[in-house]
PDB file of N, CA and C in Angstrom:
ATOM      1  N   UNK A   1     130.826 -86.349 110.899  1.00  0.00           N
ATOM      2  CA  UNK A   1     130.433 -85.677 109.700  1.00  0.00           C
ATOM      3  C   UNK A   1     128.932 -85.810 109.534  1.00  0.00           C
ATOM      4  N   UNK A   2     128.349 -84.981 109.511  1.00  0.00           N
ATOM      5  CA  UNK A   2     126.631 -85.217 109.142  1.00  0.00           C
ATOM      6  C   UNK A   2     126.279 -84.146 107.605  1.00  0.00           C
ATOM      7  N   UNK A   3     125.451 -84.357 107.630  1.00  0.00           N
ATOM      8  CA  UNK A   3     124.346 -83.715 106.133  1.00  0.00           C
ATOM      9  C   UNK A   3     123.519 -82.663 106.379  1.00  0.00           C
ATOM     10  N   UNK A   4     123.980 -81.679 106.191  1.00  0.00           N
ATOM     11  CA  UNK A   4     123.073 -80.776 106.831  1.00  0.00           C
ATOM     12  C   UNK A   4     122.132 -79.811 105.049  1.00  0.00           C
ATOM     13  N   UNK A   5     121.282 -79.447 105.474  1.00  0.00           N
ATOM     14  CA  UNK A   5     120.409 -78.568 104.337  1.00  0.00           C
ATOM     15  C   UNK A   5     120.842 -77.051 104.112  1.00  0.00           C
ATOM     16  N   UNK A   6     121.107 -76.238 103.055  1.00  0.00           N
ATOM     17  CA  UNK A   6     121.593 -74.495 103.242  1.00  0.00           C
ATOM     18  C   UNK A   6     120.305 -74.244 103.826  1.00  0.00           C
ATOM     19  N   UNK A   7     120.183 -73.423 104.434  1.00  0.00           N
ATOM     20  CA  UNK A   7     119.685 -72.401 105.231  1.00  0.00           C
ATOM     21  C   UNK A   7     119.058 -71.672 103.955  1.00  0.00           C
ATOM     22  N   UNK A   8     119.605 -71.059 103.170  1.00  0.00           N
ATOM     23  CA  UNK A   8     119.107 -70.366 102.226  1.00  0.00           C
ATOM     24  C   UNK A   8     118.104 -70.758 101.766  1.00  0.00           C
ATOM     25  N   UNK A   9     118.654 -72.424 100.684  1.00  0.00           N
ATOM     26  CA  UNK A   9     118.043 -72.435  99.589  1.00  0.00           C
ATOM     27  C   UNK A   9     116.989 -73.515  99.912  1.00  0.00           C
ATOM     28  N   UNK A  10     117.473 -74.460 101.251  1.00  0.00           N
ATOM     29  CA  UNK A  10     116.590 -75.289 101.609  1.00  0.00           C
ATOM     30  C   UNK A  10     117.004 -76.817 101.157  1.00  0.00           C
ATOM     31  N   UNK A  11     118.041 -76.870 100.350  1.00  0.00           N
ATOM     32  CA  UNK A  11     118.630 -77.950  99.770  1.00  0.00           C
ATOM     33  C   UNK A  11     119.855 -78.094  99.424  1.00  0.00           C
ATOM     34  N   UNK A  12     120.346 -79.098  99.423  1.00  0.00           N
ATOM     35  CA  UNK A  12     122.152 -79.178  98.737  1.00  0.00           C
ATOM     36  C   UNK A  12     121.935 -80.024  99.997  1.00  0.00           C
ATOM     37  N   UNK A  13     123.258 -81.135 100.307  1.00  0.00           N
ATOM     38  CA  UNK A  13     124.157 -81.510 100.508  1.00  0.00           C
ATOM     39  C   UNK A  13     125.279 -81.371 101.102  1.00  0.00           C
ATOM     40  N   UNK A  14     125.843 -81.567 102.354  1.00  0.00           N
ATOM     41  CA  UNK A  14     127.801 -81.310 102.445  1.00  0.00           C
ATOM     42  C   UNK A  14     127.857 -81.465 103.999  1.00  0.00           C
ATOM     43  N   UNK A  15     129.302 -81.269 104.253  1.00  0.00           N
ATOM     44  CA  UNK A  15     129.495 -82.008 105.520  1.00  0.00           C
ATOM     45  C   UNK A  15     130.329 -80.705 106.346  1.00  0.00           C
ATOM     46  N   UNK A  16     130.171 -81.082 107.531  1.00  0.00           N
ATOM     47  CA  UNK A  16     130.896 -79.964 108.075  1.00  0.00           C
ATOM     48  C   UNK A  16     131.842 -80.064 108.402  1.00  0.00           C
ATOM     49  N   UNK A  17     133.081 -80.467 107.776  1.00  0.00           N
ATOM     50  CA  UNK A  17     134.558 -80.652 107.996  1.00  0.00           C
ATOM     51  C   UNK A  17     134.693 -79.701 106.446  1.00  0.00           C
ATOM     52  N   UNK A  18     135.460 -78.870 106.514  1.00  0.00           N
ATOM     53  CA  UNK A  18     136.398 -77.901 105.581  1.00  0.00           C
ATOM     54  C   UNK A  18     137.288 -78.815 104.743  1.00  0.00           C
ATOM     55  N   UNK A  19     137.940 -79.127 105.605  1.00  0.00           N
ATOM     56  CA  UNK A  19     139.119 -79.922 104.646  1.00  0.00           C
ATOM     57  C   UNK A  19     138.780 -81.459 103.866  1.00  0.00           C
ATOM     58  N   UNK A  20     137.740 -81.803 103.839  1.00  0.00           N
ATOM     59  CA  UNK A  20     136.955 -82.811 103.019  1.00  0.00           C
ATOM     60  C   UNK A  20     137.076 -82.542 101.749  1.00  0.00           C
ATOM     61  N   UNK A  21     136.473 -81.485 101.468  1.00  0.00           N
ATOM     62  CA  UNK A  21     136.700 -80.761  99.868  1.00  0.00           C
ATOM     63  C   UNK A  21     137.749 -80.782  99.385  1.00  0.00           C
ATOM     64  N   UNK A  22     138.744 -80.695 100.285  1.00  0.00           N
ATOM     65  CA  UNK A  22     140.495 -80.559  99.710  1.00  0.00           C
ATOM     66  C   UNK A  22     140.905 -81.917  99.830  1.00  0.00           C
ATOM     67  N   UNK A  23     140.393 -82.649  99.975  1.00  0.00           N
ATOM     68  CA  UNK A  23     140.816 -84.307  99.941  1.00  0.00           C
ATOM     69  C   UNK A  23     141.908 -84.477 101.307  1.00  0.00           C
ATOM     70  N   UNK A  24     141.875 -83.276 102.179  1.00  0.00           N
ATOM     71  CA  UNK A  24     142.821 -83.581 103.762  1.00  0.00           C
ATOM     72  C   UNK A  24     141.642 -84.546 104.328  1.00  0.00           C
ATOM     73  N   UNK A  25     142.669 -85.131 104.991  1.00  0.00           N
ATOM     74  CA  UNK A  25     142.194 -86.440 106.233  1.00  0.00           C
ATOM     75  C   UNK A  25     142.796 -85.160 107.717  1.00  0.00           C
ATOM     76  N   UNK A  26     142.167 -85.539 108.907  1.00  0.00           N
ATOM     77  CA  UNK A  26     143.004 -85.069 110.381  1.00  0.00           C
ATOM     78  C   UNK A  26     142.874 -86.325 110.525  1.00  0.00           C
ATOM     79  N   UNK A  27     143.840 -86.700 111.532  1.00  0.00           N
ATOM     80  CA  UNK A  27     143.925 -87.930 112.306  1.00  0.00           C
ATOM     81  C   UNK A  27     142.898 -87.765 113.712  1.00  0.00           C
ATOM     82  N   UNK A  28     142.122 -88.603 113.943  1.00  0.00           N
ATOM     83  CA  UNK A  28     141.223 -88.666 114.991  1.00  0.00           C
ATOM     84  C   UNK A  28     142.696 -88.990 116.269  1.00  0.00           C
ATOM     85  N   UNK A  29     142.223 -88.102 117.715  1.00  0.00           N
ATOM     86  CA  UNK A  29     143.013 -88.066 118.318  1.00  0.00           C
ATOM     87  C   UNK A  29     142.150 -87.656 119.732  1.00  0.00           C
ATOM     88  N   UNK A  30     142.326 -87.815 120.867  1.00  0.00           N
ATOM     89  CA  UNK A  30     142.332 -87.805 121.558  1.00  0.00           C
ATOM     90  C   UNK A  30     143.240 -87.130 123.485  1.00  0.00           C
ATOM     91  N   UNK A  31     143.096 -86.224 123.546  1.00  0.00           N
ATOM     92  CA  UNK A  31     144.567 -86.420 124.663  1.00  0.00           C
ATOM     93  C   UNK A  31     143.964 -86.823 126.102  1.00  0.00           C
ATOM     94  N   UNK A  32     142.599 -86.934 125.915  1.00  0.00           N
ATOM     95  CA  UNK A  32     142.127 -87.494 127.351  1.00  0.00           C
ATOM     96  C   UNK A  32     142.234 -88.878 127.028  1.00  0.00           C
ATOM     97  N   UNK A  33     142.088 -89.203 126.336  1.00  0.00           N
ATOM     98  CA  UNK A  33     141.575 -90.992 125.982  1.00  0.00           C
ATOM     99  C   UNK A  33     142.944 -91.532 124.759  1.00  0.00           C
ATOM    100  N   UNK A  34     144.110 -91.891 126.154  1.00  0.00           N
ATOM    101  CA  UNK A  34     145.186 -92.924 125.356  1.00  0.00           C
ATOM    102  C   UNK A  34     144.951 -93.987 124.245  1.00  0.00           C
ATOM    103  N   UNK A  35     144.089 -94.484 124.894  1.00  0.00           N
ATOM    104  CA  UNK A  35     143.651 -96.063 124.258  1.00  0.00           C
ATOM    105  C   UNK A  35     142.614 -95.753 122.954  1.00  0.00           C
ATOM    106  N   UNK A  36     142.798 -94.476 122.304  1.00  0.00           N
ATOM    107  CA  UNK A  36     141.340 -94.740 121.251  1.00  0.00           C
ATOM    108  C   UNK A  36     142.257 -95.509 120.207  1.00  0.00           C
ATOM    109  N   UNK A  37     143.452 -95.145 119.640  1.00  0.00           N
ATOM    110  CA  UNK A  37     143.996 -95.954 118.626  1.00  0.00           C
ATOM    111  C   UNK A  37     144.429 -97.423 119.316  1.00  0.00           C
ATOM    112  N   UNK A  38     143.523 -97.816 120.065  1.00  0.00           N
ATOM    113  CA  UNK A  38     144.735 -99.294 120.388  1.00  0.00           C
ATOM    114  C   UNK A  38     144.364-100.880 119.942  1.00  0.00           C
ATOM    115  N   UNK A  39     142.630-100.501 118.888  1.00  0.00           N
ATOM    116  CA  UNK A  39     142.862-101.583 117.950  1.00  0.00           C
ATOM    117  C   UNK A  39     142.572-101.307 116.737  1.00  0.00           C
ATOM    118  N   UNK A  40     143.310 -99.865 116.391  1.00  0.00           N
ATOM    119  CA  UNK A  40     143.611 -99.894 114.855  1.00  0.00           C
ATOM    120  C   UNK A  40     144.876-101.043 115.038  1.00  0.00           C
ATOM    121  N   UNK A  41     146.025-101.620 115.249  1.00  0.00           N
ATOM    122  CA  UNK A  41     147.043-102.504 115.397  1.00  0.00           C
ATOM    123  C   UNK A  41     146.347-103.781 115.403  1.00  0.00           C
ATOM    124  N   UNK A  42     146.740-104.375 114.365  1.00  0.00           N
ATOM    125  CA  UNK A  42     146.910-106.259 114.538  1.00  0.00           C
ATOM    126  C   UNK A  42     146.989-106.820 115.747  1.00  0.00           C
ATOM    127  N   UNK A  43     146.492-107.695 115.792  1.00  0.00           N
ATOM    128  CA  UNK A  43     147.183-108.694 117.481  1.00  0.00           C
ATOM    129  C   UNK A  43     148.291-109.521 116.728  1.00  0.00           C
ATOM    130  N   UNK A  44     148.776-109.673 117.873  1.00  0.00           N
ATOM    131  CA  UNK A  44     150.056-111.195 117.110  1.00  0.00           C
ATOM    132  C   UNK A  44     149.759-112.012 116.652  1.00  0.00           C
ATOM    133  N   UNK A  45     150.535-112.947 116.339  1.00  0.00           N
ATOM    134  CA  UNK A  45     149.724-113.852 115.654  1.00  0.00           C
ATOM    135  C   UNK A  45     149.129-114.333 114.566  1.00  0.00           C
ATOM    136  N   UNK A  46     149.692-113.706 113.661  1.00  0.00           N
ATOM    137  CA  UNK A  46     148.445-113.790 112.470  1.00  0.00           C
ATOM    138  C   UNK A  46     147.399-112.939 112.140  1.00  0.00           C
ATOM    139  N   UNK A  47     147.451-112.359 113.429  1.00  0.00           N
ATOM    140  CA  UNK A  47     146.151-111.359 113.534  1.00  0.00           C
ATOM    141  C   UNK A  47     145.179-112.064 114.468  1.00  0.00           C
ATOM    142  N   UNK A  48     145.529-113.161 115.190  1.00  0.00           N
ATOM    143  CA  UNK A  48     144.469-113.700 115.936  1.00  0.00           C
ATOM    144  C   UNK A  48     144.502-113.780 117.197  1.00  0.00           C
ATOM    145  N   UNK A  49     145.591-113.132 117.608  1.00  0.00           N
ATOM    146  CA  UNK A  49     145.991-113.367 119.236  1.00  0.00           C
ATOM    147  C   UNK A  49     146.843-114.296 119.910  1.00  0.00           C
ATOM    148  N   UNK A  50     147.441-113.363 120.655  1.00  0.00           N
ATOM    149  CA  UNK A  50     148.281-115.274 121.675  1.00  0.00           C
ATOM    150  C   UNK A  50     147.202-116.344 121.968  1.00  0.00           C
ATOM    151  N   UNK A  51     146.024-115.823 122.152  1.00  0.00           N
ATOM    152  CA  UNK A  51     145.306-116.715 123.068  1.00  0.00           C
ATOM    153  C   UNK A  51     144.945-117.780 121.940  1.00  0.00           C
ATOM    154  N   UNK A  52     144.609-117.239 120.812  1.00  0.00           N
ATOM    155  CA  UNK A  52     144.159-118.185 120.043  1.00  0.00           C
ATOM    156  C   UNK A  52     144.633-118.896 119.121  1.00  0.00           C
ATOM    157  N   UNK A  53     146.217-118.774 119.046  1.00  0.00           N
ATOM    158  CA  UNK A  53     147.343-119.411 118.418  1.00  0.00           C
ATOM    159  C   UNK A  53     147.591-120.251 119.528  1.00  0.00           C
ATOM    160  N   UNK A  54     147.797-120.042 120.594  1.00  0.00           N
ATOM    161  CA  UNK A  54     147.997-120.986 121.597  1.00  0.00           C
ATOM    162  C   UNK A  54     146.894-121.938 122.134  1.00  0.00           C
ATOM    163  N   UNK A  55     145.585-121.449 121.738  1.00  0.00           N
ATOM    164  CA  UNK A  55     144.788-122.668 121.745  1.00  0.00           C
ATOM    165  C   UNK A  55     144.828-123.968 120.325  1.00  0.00           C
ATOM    166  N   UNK A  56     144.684-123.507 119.941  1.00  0.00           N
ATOM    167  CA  UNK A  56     145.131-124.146 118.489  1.00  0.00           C
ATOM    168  C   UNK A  56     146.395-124.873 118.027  1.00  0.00           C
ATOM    169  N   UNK A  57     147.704-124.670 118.735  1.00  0.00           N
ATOM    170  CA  UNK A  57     148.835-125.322 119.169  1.00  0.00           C
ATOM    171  C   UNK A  57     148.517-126.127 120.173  1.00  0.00           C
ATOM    172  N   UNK A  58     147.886-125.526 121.366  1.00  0.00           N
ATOM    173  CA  UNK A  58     147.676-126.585 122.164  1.00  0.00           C
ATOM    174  C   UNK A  58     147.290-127.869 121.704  1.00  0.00           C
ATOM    175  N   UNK A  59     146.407-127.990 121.060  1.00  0.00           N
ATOM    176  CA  UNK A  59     145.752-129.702 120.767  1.00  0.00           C
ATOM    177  C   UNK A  59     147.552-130.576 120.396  1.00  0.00           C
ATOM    178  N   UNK A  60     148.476-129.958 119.508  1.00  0.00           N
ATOM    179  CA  UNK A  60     149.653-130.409 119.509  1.00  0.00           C
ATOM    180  C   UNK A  60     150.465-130.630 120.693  1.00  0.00           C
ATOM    181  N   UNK A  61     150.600-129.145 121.235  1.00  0.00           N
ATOM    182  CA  UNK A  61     151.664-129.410 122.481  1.00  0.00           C
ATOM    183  C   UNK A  61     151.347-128.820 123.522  1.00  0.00           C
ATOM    184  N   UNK A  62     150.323-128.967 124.167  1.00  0.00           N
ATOM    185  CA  UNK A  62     149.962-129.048 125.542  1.00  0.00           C
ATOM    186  C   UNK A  62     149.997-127.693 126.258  1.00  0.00           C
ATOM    187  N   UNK A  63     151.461-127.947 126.636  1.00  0.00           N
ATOM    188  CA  UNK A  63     151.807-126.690 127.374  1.00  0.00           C
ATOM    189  C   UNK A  63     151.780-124.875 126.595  1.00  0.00           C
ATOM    190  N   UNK A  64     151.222-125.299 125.701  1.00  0.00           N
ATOM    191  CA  UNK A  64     150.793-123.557 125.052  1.00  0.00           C
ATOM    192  C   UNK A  64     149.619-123.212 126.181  1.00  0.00           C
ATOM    193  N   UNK A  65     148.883-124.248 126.204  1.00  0.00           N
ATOM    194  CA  UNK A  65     147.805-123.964 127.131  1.00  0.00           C
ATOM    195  C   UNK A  65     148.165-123.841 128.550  1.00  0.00           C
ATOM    196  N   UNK A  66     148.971-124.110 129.102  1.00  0.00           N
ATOM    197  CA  UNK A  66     149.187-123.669 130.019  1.00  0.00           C
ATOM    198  C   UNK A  66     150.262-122.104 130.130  1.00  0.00           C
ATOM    199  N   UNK A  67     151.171-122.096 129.125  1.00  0.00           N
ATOM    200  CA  UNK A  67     151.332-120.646 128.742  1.00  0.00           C
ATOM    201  C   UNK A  67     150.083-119.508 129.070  1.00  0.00           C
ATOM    202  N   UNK A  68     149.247-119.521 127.600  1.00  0.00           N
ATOM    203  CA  UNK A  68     148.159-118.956 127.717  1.00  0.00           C
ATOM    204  C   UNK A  68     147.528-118.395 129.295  1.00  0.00           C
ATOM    205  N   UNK A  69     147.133-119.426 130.196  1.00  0.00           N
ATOM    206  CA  UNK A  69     146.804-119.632 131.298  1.00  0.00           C
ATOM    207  C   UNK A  69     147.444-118.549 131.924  1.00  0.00           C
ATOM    208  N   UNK A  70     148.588-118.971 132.012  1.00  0.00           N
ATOM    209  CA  UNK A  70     149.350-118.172 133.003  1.00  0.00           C
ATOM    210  C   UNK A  70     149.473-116.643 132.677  1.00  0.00           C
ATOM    211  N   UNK A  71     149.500-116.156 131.558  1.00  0.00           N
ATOM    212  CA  UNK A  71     149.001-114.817 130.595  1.00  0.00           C
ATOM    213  C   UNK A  71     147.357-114.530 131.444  1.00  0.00           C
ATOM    214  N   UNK A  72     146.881-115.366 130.939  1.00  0.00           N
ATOM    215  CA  UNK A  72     145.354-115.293 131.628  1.00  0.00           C
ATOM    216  C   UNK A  72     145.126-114.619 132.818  1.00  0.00           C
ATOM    217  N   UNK A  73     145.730-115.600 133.514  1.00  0.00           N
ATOM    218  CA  UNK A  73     145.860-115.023 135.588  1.00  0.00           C
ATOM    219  C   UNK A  73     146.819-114.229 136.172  1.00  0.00           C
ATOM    220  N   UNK A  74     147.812-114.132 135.141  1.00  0.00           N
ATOM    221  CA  UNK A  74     148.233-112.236 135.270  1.00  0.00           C
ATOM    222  C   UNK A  74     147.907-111.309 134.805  1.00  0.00           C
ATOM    223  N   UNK A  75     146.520-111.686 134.310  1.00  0.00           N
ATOM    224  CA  UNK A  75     145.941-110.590 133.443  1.00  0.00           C
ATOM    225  C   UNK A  75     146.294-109.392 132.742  1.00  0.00           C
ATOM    226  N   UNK A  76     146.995-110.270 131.846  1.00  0.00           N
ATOM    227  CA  UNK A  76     147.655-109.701 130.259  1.00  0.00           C
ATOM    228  C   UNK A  76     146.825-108.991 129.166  1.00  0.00           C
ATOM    229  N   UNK A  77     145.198-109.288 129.341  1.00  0.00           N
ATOM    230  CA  UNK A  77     144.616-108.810 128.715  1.00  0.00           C
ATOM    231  C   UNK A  77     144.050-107.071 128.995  1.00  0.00           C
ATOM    232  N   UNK A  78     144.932-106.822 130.234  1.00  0.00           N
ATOM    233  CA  UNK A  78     144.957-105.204 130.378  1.00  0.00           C
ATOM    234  C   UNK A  78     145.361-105.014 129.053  1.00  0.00           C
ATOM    235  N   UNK A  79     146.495-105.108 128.750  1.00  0.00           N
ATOM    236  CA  UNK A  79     147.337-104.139 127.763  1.00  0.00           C
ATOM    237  C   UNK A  79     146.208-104.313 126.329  1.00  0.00           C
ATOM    238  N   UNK A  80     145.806-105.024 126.045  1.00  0.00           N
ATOM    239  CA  UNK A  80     144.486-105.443 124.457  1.00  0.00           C
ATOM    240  C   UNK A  80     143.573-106.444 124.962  1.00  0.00           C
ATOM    241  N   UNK A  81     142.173-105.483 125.444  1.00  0.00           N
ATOM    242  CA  UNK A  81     141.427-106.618 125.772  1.00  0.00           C
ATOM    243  C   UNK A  81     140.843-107.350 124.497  1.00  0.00           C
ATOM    244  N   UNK A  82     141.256-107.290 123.498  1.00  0.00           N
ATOM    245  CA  UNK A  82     140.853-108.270 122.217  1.00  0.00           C
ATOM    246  C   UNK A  82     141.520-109.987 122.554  1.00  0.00           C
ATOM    247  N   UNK A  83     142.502-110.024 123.780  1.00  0.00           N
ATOM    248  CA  UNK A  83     143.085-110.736 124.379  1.00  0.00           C
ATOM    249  C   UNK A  83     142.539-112.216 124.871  1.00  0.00           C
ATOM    250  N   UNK A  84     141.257-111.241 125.227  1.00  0.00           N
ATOM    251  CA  UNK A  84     140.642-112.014 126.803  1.00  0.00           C
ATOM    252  C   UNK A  84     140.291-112.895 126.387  1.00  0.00           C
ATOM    253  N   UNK A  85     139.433-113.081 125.510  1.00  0.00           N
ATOM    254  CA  UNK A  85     138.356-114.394 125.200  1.00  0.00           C
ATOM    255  C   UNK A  85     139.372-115.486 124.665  1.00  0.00           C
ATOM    256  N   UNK A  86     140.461-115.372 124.083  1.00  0.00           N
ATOM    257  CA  UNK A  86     141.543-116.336 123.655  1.00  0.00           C
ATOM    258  C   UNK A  86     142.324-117.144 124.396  1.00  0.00           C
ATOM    259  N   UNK A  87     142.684-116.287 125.590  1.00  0.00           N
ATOM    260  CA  UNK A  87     143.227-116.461 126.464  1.00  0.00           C
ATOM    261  C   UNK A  87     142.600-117.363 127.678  1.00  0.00           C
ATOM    262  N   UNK A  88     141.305-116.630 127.930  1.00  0.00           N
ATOM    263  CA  UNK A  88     140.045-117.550 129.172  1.00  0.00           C
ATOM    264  C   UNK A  88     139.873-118.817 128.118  1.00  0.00           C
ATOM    265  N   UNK A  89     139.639-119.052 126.544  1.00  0.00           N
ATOM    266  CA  UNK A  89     139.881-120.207 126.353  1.00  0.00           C
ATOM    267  C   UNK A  89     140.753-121.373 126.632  1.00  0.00           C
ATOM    268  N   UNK A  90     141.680-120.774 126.434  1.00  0.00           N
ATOM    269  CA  UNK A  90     143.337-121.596 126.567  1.00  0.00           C
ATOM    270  C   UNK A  90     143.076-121.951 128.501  1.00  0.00           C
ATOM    271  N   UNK A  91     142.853-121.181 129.054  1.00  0.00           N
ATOM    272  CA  UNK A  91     142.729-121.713 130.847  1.00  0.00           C
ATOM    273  C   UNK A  91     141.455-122.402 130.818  1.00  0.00           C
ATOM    274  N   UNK A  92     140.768-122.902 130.053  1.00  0.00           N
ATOM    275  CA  UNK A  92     139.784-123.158 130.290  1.00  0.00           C
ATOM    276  C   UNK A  92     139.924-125.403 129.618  1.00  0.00           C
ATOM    277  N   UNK A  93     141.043-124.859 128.382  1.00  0.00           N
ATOM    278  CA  UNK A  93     141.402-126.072 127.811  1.00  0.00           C
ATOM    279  C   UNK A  93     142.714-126.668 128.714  1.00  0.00           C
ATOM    280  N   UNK A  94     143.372-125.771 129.292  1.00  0.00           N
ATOM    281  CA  UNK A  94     144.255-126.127 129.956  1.00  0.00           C
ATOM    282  C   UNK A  94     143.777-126.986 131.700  1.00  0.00           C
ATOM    283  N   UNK A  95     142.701-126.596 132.029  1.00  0.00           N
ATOM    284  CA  UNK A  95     141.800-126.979 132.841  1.00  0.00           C
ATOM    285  C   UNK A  95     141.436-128.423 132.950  1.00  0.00           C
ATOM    286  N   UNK A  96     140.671-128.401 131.599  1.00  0.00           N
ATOM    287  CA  UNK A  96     139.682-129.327 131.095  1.00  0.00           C
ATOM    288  C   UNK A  96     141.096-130.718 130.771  1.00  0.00           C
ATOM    289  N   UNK A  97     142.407-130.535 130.387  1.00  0.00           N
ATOM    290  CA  UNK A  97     143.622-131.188 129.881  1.00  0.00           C
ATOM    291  C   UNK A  97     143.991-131.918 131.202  1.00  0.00           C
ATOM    292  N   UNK A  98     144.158-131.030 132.087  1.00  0.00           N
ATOM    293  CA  UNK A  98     144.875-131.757 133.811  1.00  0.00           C
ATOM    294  C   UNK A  98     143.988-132.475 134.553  1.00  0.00           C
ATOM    295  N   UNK A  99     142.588-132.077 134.333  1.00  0.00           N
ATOM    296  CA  UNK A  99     141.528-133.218 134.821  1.00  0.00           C
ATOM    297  C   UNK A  99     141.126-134.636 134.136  1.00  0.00           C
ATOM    298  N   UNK A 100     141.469-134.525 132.948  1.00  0.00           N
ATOM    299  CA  UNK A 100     141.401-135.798 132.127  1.00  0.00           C
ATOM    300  C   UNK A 100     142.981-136.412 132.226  1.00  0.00           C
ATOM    301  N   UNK A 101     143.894-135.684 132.159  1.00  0.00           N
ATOM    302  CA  UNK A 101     145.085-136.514 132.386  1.00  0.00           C
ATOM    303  C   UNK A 101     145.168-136.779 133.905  1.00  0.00           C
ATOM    304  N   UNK A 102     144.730-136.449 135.174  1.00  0.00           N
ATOM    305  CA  UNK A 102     144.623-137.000 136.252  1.00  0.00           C
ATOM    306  C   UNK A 102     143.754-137.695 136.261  1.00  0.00           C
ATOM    307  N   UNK A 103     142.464-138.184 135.915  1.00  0.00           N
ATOM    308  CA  UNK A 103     141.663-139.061 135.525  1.00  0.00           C
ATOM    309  C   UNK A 103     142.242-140.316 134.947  1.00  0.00           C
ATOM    310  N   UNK A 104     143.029-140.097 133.722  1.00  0.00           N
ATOM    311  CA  UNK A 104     143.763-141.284 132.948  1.00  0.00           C
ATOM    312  C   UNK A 104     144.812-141.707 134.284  1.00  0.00           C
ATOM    313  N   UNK A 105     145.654-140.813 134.459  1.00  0.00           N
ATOM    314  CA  UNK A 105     146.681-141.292 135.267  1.00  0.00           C
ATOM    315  C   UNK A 105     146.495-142.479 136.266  1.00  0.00           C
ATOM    316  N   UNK A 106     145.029-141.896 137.159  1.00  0.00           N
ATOM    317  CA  UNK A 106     144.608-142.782 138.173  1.00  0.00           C
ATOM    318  C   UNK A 106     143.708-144.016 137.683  1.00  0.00           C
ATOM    319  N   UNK A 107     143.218-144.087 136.891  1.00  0.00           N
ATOM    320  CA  UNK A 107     142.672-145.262 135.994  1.00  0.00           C
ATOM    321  C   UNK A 107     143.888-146.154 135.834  1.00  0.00           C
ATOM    322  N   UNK A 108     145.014-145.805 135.169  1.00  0.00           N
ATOM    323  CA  UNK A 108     145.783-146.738 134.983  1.00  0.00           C
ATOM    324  C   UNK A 108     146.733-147.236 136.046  1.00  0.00           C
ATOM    325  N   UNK A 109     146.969-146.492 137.211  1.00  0.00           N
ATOM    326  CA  UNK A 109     147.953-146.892 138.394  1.00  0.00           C
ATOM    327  C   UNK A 109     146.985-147.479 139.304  1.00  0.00           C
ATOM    328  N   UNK A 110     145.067-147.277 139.208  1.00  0.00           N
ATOM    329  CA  UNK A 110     144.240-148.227 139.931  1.00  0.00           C
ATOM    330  C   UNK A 110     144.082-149.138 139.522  1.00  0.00           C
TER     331      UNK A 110
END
C-alpha cells in the first residue's frame, strides 16, 4: 500500500487497494511461495519451541537434551526454521552434559 498525490489537484492522500475504503481485507497469498504463511502459526510449546522447552527441562531431566539433539541432526528444523537456534542449543547442552559426566565418571573410578 503506498501514498500517492492526485494528479489533478496535487494533494490528498489514499492508497491503492480499492477495497480498503470498504473495510475488505484479501488474504496475502502466494502460489509460487508455499511457505509465506508458515510463521503466522505459534511454535509448540508455549510459543517457544521444542528446542527451547527442552532446553529448559533439560537442567531437570537430562535426556530432553538429548531428544532435542537428535531433532537437531535430523534436521527437523526444515519443516520451521524458527526451530534451529533452540534446538543447536539443546545439542550443544547435551554435548557440554556427556563431557562433564565422563569427566566426573573417570575422576571417581580413578
Amino acid at each position: 500500500m503506498g501514498v500517492f498525490t492526485n494528479s489533478k489537484t496535487g494533494a490528498g492522500h489514499g492508497t491503492n487497494v480499492p477495497d480498503a475504503e470498504k473495510g475488505e481485507y484479501n488474504l496475502i497469498g502466494d502460489g509460487e511461495d508455499p511457505k509465506l504463511g508458515l510463521y503466522d502459526k505459534r511454535l509448540p510449546c508455549c510459543g517457544c519451541g521444542i528446542g527451547w522447552c527442552s532446553l529448559l527441562i533439560g537442567f531437570v531431566f537430562p535426556p530432553a537434551w538429548y531428544y532435542a539433539a537428535i531433532l537437531y541432526f535430523a534436521r527437523y528444523y526444515h519443516k520451521d526454521p524458527r526451530e534451529r537456534s533452540g534446538l543447536a542449543a539443546c545439542a550443544i547442552a547435551a554435548i557440554v552434559f556427556t563431557i562433564a559426566a565422563v569427566i566426573t565418571v573417570a575422576a571417581i573410578l580413578l
